[in-house]
PDB file of N, CA and C in Angstrom:
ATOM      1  N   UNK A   1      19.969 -15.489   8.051  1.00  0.00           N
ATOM      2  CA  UNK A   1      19.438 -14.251   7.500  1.00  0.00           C
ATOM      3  C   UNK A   1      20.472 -13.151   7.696  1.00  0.00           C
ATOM      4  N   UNK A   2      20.565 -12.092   6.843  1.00  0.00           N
ATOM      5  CA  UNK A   2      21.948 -11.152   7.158  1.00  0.00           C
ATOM      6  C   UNK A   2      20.894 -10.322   7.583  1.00  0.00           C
ATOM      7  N   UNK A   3      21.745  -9.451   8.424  1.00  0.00           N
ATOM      8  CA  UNK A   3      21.656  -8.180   9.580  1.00  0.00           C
ATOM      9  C   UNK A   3      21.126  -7.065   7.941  1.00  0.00           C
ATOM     10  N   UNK A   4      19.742  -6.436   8.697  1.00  0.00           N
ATOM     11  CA  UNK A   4      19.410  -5.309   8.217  1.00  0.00           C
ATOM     12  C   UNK A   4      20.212  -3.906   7.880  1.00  0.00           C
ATOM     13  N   UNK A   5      21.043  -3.265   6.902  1.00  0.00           N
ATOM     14  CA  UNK A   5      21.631  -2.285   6.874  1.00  0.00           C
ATOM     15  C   UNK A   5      20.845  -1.164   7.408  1.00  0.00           C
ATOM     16  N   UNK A   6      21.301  -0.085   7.245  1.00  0.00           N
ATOM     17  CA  UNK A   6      20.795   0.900   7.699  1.00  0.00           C
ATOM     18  C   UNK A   6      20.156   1.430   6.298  1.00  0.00           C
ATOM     19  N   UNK A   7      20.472   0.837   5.261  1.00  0.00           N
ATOM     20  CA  UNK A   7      19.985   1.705   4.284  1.00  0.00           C
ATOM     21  C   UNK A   7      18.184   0.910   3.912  1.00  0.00           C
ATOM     22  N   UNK A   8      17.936  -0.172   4.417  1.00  0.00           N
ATOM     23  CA  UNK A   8      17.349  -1.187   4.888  1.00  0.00           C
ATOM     24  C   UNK A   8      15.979  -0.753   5.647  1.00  0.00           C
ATOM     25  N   UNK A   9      16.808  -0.034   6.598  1.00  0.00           N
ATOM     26  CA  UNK A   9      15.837   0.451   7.894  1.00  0.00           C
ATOM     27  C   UNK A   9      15.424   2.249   7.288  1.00  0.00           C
ATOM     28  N   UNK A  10      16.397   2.866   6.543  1.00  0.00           N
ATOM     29  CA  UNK A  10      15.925   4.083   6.666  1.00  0.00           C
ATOM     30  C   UNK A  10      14.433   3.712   5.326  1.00  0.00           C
ATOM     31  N   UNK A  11      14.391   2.634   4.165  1.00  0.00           N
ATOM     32  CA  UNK A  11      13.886   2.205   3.311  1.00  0.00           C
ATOM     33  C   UNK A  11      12.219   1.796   3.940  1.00  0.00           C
ATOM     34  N   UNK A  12      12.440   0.846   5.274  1.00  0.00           N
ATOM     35  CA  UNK A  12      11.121   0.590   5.999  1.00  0.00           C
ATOM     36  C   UNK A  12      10.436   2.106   6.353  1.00  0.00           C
ATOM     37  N   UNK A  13      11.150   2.498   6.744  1.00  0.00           N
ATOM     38  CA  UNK A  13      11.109   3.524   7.429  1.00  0.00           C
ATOM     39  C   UNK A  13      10.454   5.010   6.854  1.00  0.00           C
ATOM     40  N   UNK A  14      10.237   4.600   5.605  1.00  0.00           N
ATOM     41  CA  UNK A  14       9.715   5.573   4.400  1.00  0.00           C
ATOM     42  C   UNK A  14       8.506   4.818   4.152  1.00  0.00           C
ATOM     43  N   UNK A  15       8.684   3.416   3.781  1.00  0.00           N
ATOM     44  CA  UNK A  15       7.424   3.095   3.874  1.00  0.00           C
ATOM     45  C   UNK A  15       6.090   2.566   4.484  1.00  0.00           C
ATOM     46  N   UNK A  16       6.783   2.982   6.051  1.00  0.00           N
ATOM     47  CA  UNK A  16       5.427   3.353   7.270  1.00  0.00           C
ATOM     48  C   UNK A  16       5.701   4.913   7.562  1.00  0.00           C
ATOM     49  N   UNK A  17       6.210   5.749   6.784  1.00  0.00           N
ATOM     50  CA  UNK A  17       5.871   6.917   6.929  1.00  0.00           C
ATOM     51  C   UNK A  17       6.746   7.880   8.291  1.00  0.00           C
ATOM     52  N   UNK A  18       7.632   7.061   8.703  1.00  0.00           N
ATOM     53  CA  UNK A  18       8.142   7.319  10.009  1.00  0.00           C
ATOM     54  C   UNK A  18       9.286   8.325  10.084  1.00  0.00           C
ATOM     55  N   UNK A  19       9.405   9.209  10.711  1.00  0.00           N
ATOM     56  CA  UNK A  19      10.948   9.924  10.761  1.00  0.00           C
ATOM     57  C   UNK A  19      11.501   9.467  11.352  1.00  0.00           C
ATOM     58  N   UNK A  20      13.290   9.085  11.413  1.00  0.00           N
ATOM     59  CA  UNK A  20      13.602   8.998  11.774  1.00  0.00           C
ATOM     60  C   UNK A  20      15.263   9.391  11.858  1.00  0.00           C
ATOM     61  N   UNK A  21      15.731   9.375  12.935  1.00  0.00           N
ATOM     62  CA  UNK A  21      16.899  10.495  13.202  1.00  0.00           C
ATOM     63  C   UNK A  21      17.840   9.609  12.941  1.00  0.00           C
ATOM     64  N   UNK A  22      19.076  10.093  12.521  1.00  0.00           N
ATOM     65  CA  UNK A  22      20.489   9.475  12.401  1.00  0.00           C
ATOM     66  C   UNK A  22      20.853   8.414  12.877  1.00  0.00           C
ATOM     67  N   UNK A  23      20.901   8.679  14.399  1.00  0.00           N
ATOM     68  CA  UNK A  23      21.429   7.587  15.330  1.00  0.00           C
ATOM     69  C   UNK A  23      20.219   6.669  15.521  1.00  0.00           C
ATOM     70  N   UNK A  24      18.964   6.809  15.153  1.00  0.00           N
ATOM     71  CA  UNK A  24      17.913   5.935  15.591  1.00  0.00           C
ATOM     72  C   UNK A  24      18.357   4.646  14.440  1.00  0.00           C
ATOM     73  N   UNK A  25      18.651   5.597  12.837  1.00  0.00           N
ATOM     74  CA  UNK A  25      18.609   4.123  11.888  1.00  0.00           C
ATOM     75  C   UNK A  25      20.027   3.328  12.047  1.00  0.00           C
ATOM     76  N   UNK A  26      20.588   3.588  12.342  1.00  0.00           N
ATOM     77  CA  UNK A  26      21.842   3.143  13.171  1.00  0.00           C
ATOM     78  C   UNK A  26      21.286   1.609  14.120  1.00  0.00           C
ATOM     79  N   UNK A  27      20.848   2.254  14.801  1.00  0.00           N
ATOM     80  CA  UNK A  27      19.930   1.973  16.241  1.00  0.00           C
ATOM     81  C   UNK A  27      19.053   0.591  15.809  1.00  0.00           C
ATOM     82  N   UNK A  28      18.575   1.101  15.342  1.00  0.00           N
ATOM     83  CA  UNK A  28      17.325   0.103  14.860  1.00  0.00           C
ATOM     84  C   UNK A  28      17.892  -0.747  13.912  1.00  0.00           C
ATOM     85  N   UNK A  29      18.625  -0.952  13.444  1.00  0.00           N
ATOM     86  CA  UNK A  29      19.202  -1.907  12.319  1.00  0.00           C
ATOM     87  C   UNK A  29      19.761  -3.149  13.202  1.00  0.00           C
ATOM     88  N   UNK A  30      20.439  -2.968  14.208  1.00  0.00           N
ATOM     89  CA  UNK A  30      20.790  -4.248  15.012  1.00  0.00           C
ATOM     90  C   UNK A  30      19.331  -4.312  16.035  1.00  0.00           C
ATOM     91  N   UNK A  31      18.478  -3.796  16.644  1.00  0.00           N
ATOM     92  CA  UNK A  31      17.453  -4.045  16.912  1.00  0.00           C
ATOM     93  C   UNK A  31      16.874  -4.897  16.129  1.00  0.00           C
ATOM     94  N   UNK A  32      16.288  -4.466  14.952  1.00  0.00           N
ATOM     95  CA  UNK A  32      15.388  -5.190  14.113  1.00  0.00           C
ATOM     96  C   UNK A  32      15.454  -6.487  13.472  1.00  0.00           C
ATOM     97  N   UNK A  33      17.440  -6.467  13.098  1.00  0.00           N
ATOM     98  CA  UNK A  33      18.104  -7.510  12.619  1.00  0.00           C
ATOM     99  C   UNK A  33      17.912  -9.041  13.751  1.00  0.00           C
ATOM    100  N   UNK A  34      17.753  -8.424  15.038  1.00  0.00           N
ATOM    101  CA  UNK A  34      17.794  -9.538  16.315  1.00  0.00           C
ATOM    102  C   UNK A  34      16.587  -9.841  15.974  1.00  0.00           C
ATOM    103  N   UNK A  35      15.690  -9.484  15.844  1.00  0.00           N
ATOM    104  CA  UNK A  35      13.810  -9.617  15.898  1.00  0.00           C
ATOM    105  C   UNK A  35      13.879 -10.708  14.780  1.00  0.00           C
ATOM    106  N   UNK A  36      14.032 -10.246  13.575  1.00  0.00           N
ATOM    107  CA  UNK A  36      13.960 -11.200  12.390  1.00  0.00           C
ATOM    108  C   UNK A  36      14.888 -12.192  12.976  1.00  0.00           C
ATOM    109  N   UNK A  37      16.297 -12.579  13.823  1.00  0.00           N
ATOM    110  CA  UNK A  37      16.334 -13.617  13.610  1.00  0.00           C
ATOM    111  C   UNK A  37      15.836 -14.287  14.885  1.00  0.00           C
ATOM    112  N   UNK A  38      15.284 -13.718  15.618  1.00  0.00           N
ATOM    113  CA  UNK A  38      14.428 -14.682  16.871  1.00  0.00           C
ATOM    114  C   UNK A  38      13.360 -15.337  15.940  1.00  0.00           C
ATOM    115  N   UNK A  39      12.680 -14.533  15.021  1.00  0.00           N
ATOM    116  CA  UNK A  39      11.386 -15.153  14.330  1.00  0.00           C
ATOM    117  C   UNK A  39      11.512 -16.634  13.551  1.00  0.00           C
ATOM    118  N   UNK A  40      13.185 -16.152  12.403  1.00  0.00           N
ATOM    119  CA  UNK A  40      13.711 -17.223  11.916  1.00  0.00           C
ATOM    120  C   UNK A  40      13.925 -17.985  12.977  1.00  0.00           C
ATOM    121  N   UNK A  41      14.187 -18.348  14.157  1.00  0.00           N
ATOM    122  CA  UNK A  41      14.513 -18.979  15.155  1.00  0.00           C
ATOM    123  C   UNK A  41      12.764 -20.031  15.269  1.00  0.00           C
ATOM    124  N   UNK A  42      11.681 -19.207  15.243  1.00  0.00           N
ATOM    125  CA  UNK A  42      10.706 -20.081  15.638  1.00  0.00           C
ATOM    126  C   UNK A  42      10.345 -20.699  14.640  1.00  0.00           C
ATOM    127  N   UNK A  43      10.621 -20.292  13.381  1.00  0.00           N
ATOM    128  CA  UNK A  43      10.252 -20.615  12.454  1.00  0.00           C
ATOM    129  C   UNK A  43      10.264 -22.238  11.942  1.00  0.00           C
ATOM    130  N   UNK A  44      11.805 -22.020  12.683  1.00  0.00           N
ATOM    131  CA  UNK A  44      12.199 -23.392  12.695  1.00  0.00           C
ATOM    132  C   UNK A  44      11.619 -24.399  13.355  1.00  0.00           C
ATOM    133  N   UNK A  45      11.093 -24.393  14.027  1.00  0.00           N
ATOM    134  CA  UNK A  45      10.416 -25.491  15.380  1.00  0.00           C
ATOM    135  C   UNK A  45       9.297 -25.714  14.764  1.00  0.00           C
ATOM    136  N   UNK A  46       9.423 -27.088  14.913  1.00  0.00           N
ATOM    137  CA  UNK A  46       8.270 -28.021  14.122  1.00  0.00           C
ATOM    138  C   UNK A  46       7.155 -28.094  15.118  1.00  0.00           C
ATOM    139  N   UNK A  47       6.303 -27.559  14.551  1.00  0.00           N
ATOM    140  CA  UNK A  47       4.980 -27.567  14.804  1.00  0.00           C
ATOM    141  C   UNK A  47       3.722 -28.730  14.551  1.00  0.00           C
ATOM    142  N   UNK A  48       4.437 -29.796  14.160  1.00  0.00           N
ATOM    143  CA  UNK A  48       3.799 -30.958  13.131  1.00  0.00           C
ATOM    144  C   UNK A  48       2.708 -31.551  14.560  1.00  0.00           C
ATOM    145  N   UNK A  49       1.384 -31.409  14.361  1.00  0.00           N
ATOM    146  CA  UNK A  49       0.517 -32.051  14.825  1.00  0.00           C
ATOM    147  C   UNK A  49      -0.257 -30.938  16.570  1.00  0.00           C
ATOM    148  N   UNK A  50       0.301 -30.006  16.109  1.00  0.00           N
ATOM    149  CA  UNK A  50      -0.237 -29.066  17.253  1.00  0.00           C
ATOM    150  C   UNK A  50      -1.276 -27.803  16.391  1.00  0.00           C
ATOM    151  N   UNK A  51      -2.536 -27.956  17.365  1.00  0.00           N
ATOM    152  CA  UNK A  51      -3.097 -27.654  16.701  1.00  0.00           C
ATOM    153  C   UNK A  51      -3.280 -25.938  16.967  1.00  0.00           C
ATOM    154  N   UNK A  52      -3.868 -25.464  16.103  1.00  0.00           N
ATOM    155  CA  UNK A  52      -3.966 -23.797  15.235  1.00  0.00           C
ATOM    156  C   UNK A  52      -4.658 -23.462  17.033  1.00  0.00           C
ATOM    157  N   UNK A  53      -4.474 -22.155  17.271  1.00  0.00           N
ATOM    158  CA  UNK A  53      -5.037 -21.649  18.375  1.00  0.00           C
ATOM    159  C   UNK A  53      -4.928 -19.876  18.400  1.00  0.00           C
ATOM    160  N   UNK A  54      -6.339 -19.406  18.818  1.00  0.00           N
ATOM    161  CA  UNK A  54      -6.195 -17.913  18.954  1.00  0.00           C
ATOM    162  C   UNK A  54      -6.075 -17.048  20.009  1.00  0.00           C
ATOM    163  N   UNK A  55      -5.835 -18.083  21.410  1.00  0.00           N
ATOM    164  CA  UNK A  55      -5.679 -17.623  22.492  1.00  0.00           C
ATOM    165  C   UNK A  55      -4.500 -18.651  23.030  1.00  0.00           C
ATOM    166  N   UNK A  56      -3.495 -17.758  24.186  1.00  0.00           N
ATOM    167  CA  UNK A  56      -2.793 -18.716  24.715  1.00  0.00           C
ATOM    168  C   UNK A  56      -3.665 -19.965  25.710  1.00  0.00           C
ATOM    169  N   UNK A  57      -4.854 -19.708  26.084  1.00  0.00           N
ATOM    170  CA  UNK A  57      -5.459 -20.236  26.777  1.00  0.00           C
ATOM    171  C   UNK A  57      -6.422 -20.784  26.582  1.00  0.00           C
ATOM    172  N   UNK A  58      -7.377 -21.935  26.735  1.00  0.00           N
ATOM    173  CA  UNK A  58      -8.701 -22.010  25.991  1.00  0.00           C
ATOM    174  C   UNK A  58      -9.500 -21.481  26.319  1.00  0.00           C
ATOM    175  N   UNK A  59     -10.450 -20.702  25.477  1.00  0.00           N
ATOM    176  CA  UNK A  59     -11.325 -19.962  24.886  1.00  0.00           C
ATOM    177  C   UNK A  59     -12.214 -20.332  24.491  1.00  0.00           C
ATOM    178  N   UNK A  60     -14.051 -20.216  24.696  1.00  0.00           N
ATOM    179  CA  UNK A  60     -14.822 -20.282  23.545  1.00  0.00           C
ATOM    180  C   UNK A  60     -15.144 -18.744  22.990  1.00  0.00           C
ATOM    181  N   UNK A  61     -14.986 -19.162  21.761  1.00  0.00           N
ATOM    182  CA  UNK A  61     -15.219 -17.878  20.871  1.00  0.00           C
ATOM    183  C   UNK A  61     -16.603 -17.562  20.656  1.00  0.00           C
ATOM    184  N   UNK A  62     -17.462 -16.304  20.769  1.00  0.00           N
ATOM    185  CA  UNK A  62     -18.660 -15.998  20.959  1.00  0.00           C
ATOM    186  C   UNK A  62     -19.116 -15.862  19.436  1.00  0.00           C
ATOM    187  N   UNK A  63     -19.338 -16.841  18.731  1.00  0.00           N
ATOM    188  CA  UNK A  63     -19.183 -16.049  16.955  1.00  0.00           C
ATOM    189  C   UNK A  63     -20.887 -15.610  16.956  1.00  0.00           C
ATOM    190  N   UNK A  64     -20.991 -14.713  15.938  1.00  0.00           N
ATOM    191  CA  UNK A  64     -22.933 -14.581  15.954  1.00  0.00           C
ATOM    192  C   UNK A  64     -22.260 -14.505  14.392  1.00  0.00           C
ATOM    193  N   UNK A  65     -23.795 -15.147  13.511  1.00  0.00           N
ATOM    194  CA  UNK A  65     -24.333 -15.102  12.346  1.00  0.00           C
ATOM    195  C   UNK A  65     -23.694 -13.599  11.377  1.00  0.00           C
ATOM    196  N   UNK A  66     -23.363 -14.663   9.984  1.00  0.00           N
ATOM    197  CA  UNK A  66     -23.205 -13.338   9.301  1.00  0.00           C
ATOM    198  C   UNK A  66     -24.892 -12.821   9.181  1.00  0.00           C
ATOM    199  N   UNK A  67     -25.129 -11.522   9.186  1.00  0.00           N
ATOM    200  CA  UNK A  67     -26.599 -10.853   8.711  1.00  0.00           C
ATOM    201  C   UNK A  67     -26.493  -9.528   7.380  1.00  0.00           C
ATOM    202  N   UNK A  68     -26.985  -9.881   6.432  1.00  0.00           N
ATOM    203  CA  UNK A  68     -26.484  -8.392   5.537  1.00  0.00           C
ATOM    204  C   UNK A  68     -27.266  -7.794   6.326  1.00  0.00           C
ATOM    205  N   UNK A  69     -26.795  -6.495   6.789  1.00  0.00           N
ATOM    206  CA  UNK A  69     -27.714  -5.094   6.908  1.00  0.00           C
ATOM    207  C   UNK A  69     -27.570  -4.248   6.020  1.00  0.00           C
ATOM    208  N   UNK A  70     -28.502  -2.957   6.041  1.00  0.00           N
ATOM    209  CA  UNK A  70     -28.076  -2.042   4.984  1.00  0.00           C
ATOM    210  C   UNK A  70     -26.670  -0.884   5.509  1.00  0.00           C
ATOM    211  N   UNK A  71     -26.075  -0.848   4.364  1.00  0.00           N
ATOM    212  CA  UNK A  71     -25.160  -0.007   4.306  1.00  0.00           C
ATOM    213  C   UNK A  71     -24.827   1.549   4.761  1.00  0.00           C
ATOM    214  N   UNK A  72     -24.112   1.760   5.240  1.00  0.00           N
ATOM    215  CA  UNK A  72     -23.763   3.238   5.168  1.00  0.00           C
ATOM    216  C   UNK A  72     -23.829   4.285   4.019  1.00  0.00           C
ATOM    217  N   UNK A  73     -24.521   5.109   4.023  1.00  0.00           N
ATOM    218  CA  UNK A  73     -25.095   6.320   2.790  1.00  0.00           C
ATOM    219  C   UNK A  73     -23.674   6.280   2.287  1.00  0.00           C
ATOM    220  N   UNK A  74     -23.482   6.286   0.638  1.00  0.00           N
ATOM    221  CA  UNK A  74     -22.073   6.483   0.293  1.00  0.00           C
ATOM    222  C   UNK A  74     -21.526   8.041   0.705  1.00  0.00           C
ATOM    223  N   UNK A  75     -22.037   8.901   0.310  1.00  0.00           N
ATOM    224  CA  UNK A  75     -22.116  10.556   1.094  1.00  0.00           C
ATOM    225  C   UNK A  75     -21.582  10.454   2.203  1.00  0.00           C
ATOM    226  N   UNK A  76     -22.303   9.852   3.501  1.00  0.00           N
ATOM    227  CA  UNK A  76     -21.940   9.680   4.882  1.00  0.00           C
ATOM    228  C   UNK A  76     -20.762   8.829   5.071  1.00  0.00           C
ATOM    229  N   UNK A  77     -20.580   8.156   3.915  1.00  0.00           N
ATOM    230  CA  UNK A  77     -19.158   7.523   3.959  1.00  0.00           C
ATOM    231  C   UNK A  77     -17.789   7.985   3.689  1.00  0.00           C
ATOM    232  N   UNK A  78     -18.016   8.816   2.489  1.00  0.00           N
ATOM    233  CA  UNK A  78     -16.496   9.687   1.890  1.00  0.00           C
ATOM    234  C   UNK A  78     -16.712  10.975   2.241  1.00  0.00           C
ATOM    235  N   UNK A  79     -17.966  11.406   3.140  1.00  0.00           N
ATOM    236  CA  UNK A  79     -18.174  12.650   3.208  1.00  0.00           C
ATOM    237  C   UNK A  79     -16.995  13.843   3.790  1.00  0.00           C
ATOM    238  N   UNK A  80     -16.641  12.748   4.547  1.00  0.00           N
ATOM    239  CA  UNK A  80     -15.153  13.750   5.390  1.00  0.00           C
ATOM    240  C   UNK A  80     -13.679  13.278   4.801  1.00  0.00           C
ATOM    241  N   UNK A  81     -13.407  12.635   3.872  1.00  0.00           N
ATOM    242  CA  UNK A  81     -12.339  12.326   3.112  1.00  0.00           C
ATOM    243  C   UNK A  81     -11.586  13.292   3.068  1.00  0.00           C
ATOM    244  N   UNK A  82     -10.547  13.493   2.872  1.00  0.00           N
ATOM    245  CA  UNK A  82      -9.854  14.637   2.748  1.00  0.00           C
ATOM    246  C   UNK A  82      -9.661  14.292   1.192  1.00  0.00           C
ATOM    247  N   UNK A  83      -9.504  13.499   0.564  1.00  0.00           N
ATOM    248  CA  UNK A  83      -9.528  13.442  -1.053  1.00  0.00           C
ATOM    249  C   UNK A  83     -10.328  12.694  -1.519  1.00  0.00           C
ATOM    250  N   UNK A  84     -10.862  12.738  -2.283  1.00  0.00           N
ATOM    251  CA  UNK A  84     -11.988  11.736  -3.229  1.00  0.00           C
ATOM    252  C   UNK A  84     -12.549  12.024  -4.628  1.00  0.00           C
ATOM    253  N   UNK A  85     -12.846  10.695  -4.935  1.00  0.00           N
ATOM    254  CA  UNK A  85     -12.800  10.886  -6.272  1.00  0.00           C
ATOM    255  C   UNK A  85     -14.178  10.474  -6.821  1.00  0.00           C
ATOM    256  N   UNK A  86     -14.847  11.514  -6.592  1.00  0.00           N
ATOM    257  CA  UNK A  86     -16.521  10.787  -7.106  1.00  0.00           C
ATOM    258  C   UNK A  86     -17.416  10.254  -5.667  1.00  0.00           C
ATOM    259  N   UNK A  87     -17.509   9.002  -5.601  1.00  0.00           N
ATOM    260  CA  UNK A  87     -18.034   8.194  -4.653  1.00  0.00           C
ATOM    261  C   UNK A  87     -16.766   7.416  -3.616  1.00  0.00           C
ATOM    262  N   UNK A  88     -15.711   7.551  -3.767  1.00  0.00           N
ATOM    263  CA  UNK A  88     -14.727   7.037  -4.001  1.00  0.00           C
ATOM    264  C   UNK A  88     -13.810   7.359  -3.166  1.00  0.00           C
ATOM    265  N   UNK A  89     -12.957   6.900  -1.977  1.00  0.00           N
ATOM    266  CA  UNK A  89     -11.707   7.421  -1.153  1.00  0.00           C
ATOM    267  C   UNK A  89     -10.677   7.538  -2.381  1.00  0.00           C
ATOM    268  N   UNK A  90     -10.054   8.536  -2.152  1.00  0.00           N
ATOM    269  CA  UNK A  90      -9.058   8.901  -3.038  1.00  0.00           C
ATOM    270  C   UNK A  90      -7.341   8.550  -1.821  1.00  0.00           C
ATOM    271  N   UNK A  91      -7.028   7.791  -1.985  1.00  0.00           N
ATOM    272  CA  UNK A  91      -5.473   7.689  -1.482  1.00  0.00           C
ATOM    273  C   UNK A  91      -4.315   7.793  -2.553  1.00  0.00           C
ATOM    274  N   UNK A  92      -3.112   7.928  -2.089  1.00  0.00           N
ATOM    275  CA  UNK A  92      -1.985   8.175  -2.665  1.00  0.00           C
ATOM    276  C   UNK A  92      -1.322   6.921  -2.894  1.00  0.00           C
ATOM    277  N   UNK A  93      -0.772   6.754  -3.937  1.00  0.00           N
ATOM    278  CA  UNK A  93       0.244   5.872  -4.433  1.00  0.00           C
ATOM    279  C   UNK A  93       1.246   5.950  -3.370  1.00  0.00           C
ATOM    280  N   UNK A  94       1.424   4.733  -3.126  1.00  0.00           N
ATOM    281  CA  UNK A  94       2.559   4.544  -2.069  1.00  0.00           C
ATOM    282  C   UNK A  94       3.986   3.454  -2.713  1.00  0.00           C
ATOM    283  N   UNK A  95       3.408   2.364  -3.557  1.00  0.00           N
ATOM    284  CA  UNK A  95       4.212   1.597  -4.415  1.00  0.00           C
ATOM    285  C   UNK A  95       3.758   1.986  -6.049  1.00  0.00           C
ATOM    286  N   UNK A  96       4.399   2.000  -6.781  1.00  0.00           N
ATOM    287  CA  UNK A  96       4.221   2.810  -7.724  1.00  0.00           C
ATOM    288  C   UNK A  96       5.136   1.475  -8.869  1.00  0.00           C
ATOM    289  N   UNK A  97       4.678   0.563  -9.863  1.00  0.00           N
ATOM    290  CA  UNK A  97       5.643  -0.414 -10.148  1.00  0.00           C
ATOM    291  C   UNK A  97       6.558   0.132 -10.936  1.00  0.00           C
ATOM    292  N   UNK A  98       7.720  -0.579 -10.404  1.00  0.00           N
ATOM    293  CA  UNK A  98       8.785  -0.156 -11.048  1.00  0.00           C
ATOM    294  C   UNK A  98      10.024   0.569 -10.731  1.00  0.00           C
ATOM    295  N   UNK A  99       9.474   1.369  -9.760  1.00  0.00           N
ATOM    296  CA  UNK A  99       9.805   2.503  -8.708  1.00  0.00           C
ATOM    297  C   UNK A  99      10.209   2.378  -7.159  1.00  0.00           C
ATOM    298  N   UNK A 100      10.168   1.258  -7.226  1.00  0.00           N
ATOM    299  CA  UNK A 100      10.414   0.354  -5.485  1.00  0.00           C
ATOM    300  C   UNK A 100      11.563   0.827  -5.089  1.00  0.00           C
ATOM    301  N   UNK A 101      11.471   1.615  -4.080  1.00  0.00           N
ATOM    302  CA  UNK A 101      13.233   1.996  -3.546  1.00  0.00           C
ATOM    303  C   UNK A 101      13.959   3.282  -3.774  1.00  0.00           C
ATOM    304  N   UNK A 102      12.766   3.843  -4.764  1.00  0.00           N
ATOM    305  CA  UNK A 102      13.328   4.912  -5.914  1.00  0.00           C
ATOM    306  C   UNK A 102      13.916   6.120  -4.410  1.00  0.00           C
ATOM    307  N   UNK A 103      12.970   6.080  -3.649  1.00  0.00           N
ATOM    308  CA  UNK A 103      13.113   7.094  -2.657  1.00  0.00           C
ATOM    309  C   UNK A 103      12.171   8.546  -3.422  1.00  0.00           C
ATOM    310  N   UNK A 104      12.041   8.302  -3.959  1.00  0.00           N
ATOM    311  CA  UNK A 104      11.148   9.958  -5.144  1.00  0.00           C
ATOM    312  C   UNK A 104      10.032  10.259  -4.080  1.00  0.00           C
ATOM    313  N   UNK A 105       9.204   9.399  -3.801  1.00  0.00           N
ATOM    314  CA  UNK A 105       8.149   9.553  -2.793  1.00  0.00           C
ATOM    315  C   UNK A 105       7.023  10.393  -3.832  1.00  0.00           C
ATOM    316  N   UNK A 106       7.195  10.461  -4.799  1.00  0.00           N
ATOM    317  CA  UNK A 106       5.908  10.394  -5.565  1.00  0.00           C
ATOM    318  C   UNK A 106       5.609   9.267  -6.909  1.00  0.00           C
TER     319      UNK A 106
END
């Protein structure tokens, strides 16, 4: 896998919303680049016949019954939204097609 540029990291970095300073995307580009390849590293290791697990340890899992209940008032639901549209959470376009990378941020 090749090493994350910085232009890479300042790119993530827009799209979790994050500031970040000069020397950090610098910084974080050989950070992050090591992470991805420890992952590629496990990736590799055959796993063939070991089975799926959600704890390092065994566990019984406490599951209870799905039950429909009734819902939350739609009102009491978007009531404190800061945008909305009708009944409706109103959020912002964050990928926009076509536009991937553009940096425009709208």
């Amino acid at each position: 896998m090749a090493a994350l540029t910085r232009k890479d990291v300042l790119e993530i970095a827009h799209l979790a919303r994050l500031h970040l300073e000069p020397d950090e995307a610098d910084r974080l580009s050989g950070e992050l680049s090591s992470i991805l390849e420890h992952m590629e590293q496990l990736g590799a290791i055959d796993t063939e016949g070991v089975e799926p697990m959600t704890h390092a340890v065994p566990m019984r899992l406490r599951l209870r019954p799905d039950e429909v209940e009734p819902s939350l008032p739609v009102e009491e639901a978007v009531g404190a939204a800061p945008d909305r549209a009708g009944d409706l959470f109103q959020v912002p376009h964050i990928i926009r097609s076509g536009t991937a990378g553009s940096g425009s941020g709208s």
